[in-house]
N, C-alpha and C. Protein backbone atom coordinates (compact mmCIF):
# COMPACT_ATOMS: atom_id res chain seq x y z
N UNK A 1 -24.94 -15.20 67.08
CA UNK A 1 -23.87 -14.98 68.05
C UNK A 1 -23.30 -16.30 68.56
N UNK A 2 -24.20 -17.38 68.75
CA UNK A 2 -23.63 -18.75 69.08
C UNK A 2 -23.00 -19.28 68.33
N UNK A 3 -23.38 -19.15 66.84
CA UNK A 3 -22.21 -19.48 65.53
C UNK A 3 -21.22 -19.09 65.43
N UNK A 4 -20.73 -17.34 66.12
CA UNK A 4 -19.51 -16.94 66.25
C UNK A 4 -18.54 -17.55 67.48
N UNK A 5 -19.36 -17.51 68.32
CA UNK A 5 -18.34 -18.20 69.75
C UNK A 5 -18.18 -19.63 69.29
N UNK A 6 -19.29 -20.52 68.81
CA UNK A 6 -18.44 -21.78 68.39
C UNK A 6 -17.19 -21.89 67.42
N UNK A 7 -17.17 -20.74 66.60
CA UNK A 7 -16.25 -20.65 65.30
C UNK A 7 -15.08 -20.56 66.00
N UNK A 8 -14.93 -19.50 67.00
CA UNK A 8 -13.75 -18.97 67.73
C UNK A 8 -13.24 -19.92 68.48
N UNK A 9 -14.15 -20.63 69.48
CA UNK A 9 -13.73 -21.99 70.06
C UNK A 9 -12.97 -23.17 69.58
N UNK A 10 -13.34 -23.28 68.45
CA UNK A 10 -12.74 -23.94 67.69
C UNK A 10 -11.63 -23.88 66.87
N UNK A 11 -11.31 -22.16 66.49
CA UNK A 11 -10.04 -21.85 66.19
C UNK A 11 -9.47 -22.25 67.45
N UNK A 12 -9.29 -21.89 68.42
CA UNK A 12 -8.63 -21.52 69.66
C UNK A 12 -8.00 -23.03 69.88
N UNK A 13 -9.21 -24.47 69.45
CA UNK A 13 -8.62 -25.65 69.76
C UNK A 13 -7.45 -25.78 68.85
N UNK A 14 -8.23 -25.47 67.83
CA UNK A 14 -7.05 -25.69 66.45
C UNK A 14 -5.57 -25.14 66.66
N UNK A 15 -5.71 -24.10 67.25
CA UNK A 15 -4.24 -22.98 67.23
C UNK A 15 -3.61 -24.36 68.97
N UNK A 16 -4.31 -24.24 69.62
CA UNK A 16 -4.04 -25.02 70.84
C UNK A 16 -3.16 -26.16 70.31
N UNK A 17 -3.93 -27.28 69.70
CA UNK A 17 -3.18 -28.32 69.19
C UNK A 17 -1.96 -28.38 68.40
N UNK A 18 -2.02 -26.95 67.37
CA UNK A 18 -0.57 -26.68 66.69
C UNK A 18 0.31 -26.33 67.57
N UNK A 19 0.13 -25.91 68.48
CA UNK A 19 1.12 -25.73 69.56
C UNK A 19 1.57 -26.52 70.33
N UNK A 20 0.76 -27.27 70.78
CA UNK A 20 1.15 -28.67 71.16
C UNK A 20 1.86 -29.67 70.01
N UNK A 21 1.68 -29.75 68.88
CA UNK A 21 2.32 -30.32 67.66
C UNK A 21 3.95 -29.75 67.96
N UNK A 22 3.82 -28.35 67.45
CA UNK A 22 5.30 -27.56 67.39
C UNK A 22 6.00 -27.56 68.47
N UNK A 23 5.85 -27.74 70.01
CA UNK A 23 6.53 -28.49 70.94
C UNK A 23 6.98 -29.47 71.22
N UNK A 24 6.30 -30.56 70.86
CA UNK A 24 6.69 -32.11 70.67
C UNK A 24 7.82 -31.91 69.18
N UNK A 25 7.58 -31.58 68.51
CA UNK A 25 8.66 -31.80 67.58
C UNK A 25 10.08 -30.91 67.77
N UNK A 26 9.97 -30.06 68.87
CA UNK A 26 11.67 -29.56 68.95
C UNK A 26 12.19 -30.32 69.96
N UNK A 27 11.68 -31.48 70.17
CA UNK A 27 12.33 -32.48 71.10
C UNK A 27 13.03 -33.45 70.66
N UNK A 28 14.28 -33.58 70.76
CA UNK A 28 14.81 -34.33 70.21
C UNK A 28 14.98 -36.25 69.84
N UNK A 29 14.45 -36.63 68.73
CA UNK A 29 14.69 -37.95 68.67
C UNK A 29 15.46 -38.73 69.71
N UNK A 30 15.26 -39.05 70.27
CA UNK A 30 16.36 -40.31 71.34
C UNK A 30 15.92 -41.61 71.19
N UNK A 31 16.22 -42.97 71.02
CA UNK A 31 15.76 -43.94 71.99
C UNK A 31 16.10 -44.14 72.84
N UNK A 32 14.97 -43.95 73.84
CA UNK A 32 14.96 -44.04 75.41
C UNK A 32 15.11 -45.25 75.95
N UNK A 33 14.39 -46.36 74.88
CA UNK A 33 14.32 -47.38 75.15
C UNK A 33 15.71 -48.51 75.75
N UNK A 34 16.04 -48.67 74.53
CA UNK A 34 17.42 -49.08 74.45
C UNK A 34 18.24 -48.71 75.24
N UNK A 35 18.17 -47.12 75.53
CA UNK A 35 19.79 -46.64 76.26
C UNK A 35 20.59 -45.98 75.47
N UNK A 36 20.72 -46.34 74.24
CA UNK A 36 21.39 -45.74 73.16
C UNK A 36 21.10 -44.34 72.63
N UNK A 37 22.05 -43.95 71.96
CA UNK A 37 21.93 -42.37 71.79
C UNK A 37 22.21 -42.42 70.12
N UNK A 38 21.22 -41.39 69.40
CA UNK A 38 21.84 -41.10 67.83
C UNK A 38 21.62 -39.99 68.08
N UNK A 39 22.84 -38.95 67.85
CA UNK A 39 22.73 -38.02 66.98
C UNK A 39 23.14 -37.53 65.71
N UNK A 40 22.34 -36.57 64.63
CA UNK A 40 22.80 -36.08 63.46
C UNK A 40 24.10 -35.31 63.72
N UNK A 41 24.89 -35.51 63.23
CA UNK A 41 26.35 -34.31 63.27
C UNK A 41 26.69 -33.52 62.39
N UNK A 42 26.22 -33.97 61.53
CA UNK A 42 26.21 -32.95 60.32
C UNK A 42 25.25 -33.39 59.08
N UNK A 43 24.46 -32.12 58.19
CA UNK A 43 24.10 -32.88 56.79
C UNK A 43 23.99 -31.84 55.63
N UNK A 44 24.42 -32.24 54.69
CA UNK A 44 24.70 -31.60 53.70
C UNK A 44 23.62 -31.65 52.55
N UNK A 45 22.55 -31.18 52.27
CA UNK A 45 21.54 -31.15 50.47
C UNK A 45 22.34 -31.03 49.75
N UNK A 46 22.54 -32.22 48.61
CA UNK A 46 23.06 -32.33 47.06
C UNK A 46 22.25 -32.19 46.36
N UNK A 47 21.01 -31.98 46.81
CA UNK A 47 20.13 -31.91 45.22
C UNK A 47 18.27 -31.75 46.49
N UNK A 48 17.58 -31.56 45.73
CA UNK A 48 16.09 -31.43 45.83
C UNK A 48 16.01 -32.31 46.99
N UNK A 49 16.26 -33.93 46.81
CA UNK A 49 15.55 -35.33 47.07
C UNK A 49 17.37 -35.69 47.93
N UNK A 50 18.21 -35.30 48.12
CA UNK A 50 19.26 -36.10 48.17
C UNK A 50 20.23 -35.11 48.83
N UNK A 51 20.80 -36.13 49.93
CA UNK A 51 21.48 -35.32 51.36
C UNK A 51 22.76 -36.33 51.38
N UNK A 52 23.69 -36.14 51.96
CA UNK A 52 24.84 -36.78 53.41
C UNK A 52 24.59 -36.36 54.30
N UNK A 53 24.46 -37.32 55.23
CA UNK A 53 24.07 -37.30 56.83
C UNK A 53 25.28 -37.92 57.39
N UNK A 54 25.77 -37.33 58.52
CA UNK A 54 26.35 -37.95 59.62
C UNK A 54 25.88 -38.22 60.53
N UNK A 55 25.63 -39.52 60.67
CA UNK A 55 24.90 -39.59 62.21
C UNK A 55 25.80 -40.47 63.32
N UNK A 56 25.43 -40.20 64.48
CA UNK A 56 26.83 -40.60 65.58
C UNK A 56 25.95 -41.81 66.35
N UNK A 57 26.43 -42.95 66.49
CA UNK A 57 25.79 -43.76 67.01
C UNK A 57 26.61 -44.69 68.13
N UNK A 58 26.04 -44.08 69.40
CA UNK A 58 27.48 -44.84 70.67
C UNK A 58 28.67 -44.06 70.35
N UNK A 59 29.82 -44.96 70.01
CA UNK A 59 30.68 -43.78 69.14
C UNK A 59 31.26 -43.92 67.82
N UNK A 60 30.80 -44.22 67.15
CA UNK A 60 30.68 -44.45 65.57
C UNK A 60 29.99 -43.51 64.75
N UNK A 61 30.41 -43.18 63.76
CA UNK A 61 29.85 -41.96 62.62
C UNK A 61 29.66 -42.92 61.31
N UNK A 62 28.49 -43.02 61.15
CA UNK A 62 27.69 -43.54 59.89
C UNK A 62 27.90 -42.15 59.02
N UNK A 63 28.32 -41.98 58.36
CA UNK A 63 27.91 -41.31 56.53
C UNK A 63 26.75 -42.28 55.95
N UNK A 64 25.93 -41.57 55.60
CA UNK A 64 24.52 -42.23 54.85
C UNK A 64 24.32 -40.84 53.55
N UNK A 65 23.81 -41.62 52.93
CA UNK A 65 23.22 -41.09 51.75
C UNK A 65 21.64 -40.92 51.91
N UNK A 66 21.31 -40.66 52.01
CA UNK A 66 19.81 -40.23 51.88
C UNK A 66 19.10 -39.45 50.61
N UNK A 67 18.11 -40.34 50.41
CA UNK A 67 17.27 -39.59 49.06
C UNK A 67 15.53 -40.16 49.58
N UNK A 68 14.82 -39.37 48.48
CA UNK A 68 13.41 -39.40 48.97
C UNK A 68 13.10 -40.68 49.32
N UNK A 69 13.87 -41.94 48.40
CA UNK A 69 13.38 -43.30 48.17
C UNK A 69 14.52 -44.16 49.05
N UNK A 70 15.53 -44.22 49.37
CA UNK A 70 16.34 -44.98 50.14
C UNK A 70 17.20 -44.49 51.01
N UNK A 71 17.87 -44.95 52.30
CA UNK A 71 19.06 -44.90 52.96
C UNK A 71 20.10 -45.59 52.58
N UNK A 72 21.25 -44.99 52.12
CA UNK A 72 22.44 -46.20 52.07
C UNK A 72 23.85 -45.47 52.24
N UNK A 73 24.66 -46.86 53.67
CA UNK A 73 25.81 -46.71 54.31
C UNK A 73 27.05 -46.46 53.40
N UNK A 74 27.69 -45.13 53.34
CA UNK A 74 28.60 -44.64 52.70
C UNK A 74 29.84 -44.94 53.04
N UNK A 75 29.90 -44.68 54.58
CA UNK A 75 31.32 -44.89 55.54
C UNK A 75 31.12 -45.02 56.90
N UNK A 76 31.85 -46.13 57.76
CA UNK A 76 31.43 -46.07 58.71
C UNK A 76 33.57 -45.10 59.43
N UNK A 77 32.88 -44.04 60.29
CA UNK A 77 34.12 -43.78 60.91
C UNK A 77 34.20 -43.73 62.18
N UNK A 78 35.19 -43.06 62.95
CA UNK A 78 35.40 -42.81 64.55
C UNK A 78 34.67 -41.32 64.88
N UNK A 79 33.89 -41.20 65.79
CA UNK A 79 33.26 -39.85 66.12
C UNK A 79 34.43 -39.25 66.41
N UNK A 80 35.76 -39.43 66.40
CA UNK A 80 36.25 -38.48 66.64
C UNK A 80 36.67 -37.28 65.33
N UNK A 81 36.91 -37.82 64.23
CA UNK A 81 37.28 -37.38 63.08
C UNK A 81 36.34 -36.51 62.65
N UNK A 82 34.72 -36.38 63.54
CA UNK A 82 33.65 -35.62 63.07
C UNK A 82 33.92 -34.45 64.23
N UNK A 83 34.42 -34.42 65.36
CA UNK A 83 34.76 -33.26 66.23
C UNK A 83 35.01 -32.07 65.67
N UNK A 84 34.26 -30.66 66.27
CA UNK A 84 34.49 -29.30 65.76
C UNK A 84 35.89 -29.07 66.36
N UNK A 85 36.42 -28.15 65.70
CA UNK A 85 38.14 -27.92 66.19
C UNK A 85 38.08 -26.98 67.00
N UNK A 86 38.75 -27.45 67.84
CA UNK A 86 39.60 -26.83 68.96
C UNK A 86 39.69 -25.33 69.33
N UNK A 87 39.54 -24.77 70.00
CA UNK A 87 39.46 -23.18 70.06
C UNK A 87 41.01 -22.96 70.17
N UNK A 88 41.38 -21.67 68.67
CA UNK A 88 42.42 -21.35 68.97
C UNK A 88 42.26 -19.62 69.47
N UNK A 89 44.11 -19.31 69.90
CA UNK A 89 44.24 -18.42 70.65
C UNK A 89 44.11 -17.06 69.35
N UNK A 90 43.29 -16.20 69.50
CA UNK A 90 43.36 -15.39 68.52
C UNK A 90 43.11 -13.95 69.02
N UNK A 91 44.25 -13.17 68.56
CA UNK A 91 44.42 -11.39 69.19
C UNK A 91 42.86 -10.95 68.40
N UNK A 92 42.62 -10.21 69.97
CA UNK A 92 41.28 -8.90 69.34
C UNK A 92 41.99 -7.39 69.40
N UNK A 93 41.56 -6.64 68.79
CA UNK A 93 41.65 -5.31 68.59
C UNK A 93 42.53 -4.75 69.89
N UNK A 94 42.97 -5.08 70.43
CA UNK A 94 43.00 -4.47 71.97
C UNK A 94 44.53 -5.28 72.29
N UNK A 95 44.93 -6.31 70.98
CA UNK A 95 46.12 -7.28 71.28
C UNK A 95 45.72 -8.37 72.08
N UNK A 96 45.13 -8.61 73.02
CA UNK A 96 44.62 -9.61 74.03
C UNK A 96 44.12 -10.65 73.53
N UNK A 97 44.67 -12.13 73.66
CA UNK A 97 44.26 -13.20 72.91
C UNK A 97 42.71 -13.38 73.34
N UNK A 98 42.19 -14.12 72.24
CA UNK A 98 40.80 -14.40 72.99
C UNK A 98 40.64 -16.02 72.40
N UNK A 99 39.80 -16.85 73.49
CA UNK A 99 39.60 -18.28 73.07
C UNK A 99 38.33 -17.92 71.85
N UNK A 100 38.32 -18.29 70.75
CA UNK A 100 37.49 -18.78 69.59
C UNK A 100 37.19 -19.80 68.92
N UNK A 101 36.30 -20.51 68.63
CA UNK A 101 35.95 -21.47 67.95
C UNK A 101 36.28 -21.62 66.49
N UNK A 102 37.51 -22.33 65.77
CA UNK A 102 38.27 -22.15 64.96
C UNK A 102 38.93 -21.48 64.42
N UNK A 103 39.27 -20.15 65.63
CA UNK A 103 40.54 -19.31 64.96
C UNK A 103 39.68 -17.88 64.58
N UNK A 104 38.51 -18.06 64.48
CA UNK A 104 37.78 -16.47 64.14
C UNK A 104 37.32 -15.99 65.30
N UNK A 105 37.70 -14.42 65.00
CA UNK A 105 36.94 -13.94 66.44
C UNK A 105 35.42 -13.23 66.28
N UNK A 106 34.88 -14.22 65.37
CA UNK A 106 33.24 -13.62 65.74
C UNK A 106 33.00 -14.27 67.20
N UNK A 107 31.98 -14.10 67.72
CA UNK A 107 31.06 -14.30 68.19
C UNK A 107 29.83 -15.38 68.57
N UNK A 108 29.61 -16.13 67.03
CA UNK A 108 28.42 -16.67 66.95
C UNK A 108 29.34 -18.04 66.83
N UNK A 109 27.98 -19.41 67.29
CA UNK A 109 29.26 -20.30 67.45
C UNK A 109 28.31 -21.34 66.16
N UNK A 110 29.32 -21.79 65.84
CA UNK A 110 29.02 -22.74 64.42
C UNK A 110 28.18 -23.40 64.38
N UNK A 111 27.08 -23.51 63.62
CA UNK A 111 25.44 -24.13 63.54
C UNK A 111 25.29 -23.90 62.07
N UNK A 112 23.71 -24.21 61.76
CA UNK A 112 23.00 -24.34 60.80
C UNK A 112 23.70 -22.62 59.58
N UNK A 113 23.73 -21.76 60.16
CA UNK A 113 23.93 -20.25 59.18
C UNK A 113 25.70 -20.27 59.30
N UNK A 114 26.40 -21.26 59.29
CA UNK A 114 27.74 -20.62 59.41
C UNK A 114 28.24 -20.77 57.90
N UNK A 115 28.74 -19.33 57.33
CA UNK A 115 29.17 -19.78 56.13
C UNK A 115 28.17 -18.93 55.16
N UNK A 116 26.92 -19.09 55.03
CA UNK A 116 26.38 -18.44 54.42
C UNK A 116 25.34 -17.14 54.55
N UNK A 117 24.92 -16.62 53.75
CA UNK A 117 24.65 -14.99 53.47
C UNK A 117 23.75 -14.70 54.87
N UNK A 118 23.04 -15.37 55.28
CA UNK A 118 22.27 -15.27 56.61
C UNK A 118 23.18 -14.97 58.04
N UNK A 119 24.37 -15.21 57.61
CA UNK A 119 25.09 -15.66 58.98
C UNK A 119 25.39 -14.49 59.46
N UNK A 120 25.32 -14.09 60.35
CA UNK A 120 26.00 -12.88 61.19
C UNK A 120 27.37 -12.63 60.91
N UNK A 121 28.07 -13.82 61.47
CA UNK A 121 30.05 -13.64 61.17
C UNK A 121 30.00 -13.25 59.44
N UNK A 122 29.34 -13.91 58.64
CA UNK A 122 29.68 -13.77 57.70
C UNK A 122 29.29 -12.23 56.95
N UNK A 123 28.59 -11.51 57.72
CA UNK A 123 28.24 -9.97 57.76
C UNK A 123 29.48 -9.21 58.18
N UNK A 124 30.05 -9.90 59.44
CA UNK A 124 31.04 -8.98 59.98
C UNK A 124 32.19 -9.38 59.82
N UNK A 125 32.73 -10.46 58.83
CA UNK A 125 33.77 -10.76 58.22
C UNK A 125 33.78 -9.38 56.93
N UNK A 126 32.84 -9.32 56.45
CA UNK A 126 32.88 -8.75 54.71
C UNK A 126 32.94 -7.64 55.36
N UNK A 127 32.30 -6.87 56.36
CA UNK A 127 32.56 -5.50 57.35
C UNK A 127 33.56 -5.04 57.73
N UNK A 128 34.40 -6.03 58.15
CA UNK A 128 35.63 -6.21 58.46
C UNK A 128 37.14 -5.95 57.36
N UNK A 129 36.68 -6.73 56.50
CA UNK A 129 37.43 -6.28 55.23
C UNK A 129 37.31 -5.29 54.37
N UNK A 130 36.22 -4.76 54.13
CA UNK A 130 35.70 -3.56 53.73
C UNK A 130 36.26 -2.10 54.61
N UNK A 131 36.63 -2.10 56.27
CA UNK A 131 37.34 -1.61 56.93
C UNK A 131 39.02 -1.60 56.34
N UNK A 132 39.21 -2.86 56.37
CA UNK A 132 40.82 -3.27 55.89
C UNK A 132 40.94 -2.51 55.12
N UNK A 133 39.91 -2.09 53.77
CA UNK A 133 40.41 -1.96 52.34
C UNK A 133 40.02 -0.42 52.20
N UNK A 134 39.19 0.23 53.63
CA UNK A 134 39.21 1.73 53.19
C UNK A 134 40.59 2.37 53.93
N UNK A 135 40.88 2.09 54.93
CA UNK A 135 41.70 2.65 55.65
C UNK A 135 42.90 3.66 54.97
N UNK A 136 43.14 4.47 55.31
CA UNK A 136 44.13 5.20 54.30
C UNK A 136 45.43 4.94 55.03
N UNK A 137 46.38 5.01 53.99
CA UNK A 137 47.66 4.38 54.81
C UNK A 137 48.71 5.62 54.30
């Protein structure tokens, strides 16, 4: 019975510490030190080993290349040219404009699933048209 409560104790540290692991890591990179701020703005996988990264630094946008074995500077631009666009005015069902984040009136606002098969909008876009195309006229 003492072999079981130590076993369990010891899961319990184990599960403890992964949790403490998986908290510290949804915190975001900063240097605090400095004062300075990086963030990623966007990144794209070309392959297995090999990405484009935008990263925003003060206010400058590095393009980097990234692969398993090196970093290297692609373009340096203005953070502004990396800005999401503008919410335009777009009628819902009802005629009534509504503010949206590039002109669509989903819902969900542009992140990691926009665009592909996971994405919500992109469920209720194909829903949407599938409506369009039964309708009898």
């Amino acid at each position: 019975m003492a072999e079981l409560l130590r076993v369990f104790i010891a899961l319990l540290l184990v599960l403890a510490a992964l949790w403490v692991a998986a908290r510290l890591a949804r915190r975001p990179m900063r240097n605090r030190r400095r004062g300075g701020t990086m963030d990623v703005l966007a990144r794209t996988q070309l392959s297995r080993g090999a990405s484009v990264t935008v990263v925003q630094v003060d206010q400058t946008a590095l393009v980097l290349g990234v692969t398993d074995h090196q970093v290297n500077l692609l373009h340096i631009a203005d953070v502004a040219s990396f800005a999401p666009p503008e919410p335009r005015q777009a009628p819902d069902k009802a005629g009534t404009t509504v503010d949206t984040p590039g002109g669509s009136s989903t819902s969900d606002k542009p992140g990691v699933l926009t665009g592909s098969a996971l994405s919500p909008s992109t469920w209720k876009q194909a829903l949407d048209a599938l409506r369009e195309r039964s309708v009898r006229k």
